[in-house]
N, C-alpha and C. Protein backbone atom coordinates (compact mmCIF):
# COMPACT_ATOMS: atom_id res chain seq x y z
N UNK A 1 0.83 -1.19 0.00
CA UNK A 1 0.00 0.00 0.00
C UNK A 1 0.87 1.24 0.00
N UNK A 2 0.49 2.32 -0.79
CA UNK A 2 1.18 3.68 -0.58
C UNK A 2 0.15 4.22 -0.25
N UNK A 3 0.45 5.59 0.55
CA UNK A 3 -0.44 6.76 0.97
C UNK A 3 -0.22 8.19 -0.03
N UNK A 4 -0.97 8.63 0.33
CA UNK A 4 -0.79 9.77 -0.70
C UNK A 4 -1.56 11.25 0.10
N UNK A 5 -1.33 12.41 0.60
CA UNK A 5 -2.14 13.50 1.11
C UNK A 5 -2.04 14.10 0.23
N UNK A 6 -3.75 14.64 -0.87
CA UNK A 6 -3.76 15.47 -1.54
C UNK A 6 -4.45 16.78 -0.72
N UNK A 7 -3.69 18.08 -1.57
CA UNK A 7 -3.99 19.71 -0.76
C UNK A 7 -5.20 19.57 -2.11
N UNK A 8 -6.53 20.26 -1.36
CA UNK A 8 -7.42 20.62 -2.49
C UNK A 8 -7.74 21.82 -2.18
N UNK A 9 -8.37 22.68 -3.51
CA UNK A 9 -9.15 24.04 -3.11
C UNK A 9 -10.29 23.71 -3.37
N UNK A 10 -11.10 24.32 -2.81
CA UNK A 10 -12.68 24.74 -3.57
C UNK A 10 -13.56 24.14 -2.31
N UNK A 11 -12.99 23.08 -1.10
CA UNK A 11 -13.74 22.48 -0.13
C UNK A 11 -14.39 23.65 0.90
N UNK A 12 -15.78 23.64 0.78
CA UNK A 12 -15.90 24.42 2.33
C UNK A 12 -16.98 23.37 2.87
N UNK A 13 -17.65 22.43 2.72
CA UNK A 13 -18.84 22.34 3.88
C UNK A 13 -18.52 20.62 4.12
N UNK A 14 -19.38 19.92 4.82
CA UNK A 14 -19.69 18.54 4.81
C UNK A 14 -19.73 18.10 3.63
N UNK A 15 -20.29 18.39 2.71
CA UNK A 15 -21.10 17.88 1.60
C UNK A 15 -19.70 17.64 0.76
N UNK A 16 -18.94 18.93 0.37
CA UNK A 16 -17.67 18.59 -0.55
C UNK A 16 -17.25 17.41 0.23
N UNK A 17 -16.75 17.47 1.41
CA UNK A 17 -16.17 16.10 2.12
C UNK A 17 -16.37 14.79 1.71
N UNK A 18 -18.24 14.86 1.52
CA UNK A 18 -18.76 13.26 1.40
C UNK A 18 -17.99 13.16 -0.28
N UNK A 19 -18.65 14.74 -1.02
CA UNK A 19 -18.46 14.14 -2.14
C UNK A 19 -16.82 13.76 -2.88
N UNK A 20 -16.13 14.26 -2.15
CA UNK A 20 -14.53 14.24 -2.02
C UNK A 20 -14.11 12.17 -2.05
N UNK A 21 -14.75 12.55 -0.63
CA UNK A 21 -14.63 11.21 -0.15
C UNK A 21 -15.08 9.77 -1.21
N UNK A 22 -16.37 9.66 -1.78
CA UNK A 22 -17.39 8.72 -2.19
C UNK A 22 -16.33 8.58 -3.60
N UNK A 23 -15.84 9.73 -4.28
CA UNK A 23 -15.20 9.82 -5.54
C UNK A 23 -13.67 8.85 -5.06
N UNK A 24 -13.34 9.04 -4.05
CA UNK A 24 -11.95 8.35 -4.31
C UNK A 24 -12.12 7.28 -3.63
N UNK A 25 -13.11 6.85 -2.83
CA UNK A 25 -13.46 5.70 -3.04
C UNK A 25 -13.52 4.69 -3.76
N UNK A 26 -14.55 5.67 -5.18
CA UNK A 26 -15.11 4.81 -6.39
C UNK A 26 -13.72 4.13 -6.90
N UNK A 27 -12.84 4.99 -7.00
CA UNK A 27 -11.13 4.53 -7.63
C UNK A 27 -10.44 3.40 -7.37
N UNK A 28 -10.77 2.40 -8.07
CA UNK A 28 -10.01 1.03 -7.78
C UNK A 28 -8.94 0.87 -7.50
N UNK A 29 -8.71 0.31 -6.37
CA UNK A 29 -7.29 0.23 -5.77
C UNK A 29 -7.37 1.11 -4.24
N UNK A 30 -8.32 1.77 -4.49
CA UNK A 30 -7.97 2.51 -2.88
C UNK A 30 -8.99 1.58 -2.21
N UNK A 31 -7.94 1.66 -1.03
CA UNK A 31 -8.42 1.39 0.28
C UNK A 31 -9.10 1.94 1.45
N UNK A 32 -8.43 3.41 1.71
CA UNK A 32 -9.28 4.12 2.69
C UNK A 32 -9.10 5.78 2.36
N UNK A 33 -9.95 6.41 2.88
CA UNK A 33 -9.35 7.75 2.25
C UNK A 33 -9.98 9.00 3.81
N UNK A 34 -9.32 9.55 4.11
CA UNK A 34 -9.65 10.51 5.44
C UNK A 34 -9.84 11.77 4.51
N UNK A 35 -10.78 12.43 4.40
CA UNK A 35 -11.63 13.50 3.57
C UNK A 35 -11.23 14.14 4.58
N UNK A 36 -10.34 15.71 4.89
CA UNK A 36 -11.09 16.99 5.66
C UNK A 36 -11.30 18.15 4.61
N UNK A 37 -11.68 18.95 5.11
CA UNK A 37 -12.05 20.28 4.02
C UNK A 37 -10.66 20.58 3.71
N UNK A 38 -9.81 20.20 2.56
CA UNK A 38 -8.84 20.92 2.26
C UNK A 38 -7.75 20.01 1.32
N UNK A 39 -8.12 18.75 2.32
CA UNK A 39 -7.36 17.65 2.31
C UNK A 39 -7.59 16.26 2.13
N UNK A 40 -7.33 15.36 1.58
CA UNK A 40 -7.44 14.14 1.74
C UNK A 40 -5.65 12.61 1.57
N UNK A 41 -6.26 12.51 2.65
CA UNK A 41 -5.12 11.08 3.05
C UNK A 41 -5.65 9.89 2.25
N UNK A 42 -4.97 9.67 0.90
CA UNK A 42 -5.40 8.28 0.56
C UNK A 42 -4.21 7.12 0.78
N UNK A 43 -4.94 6.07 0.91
CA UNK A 43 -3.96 4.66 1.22
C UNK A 43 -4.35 3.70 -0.18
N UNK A 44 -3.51 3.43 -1.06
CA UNK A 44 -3.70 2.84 -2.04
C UNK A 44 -2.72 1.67 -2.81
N UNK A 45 -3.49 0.86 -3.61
CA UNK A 45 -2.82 -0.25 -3.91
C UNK A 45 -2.07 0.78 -5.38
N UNK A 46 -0.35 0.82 -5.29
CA UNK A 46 0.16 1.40 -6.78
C UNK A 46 0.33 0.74 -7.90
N UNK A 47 -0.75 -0.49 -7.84
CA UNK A 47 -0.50 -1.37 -8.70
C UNK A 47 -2.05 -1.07 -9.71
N UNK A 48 -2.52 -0.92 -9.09
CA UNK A 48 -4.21 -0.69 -9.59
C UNK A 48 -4.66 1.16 -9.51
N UNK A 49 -3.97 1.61 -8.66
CA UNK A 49 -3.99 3.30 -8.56
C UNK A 49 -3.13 4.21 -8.57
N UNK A 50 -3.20 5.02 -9.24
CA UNK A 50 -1.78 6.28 -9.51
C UNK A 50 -2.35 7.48 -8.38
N UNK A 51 -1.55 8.54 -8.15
CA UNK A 51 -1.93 9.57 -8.28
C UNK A 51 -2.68 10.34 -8.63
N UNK A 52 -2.39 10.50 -10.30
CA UNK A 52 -2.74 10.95 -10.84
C UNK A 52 -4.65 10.60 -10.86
N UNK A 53 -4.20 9.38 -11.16
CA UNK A 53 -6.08 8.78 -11.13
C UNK A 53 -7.14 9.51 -9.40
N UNK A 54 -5.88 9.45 -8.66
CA UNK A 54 -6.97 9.87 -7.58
C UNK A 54 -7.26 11.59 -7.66
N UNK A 55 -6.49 12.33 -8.44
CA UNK A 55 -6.34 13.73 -8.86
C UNK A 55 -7.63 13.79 -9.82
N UNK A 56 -7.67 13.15 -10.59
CA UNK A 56 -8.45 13.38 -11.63
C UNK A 56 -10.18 12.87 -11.09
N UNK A 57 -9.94 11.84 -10.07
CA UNK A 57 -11.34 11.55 -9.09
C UNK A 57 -11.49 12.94 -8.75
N UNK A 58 -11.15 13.57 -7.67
CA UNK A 58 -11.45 14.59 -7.22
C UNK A 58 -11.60 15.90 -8.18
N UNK A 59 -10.79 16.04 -9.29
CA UNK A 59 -11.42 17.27 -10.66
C UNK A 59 -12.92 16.72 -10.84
N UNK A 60 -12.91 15.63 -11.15
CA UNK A 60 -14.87 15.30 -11.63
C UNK A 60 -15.32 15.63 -11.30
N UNK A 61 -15.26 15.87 -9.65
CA UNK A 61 -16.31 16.22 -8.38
C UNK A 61 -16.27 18.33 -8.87
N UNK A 62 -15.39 18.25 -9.51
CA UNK A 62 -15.43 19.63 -9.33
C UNK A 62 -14.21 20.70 -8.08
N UNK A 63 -13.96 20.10 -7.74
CA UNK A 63 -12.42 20.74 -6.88
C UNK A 63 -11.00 20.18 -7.37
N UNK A 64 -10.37 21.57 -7.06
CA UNK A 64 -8.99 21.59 -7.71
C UNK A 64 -7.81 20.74 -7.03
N UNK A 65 -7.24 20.03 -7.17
CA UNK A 65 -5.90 19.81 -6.33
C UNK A 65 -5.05 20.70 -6.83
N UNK A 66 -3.86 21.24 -5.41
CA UNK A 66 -2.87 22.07 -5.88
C UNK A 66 -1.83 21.66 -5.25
N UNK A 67 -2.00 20.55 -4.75
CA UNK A 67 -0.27 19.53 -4.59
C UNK A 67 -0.70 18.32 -3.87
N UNK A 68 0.16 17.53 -4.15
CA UNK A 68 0.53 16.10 -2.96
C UNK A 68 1.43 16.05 -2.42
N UNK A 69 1.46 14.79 -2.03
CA UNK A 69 2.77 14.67 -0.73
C UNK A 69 2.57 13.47 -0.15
């Protein structure tokens, strides 16, 4: 498993959270993901999930990432 903390903009309420959350969920290969308004901690298989793929989960939803780590 690798982890991954993406910085996002555009989060302010519960709701971005769930919908933050439910999206990198959907992303095969992850395992767990800690949603806060700003941020999210994913734990993922790098065999089945990139980065990039969990970046591009969270653009669908409509919020920006502006780094990882």
């Amino acid at each position: 498993m690798s982890e991954v903390t993406l910085q996002i903009t555009g989060m302010h309420c519960g709701h971005c959270v769930g919908a933050v959350s439910r999206a990198l969920k959907a992303v095969p290969g992850v395992d767990a993901a800690d949603v806060k308004v700003g941020s999210a901690t994913v734990q993922f298989d790098p065999g089945k999930a990139t980065a990039d793929q969990l970046a591009a989960a969270v653009r669908d939803e409509g919020y920006e990432v502006v780094g990882a780590a």
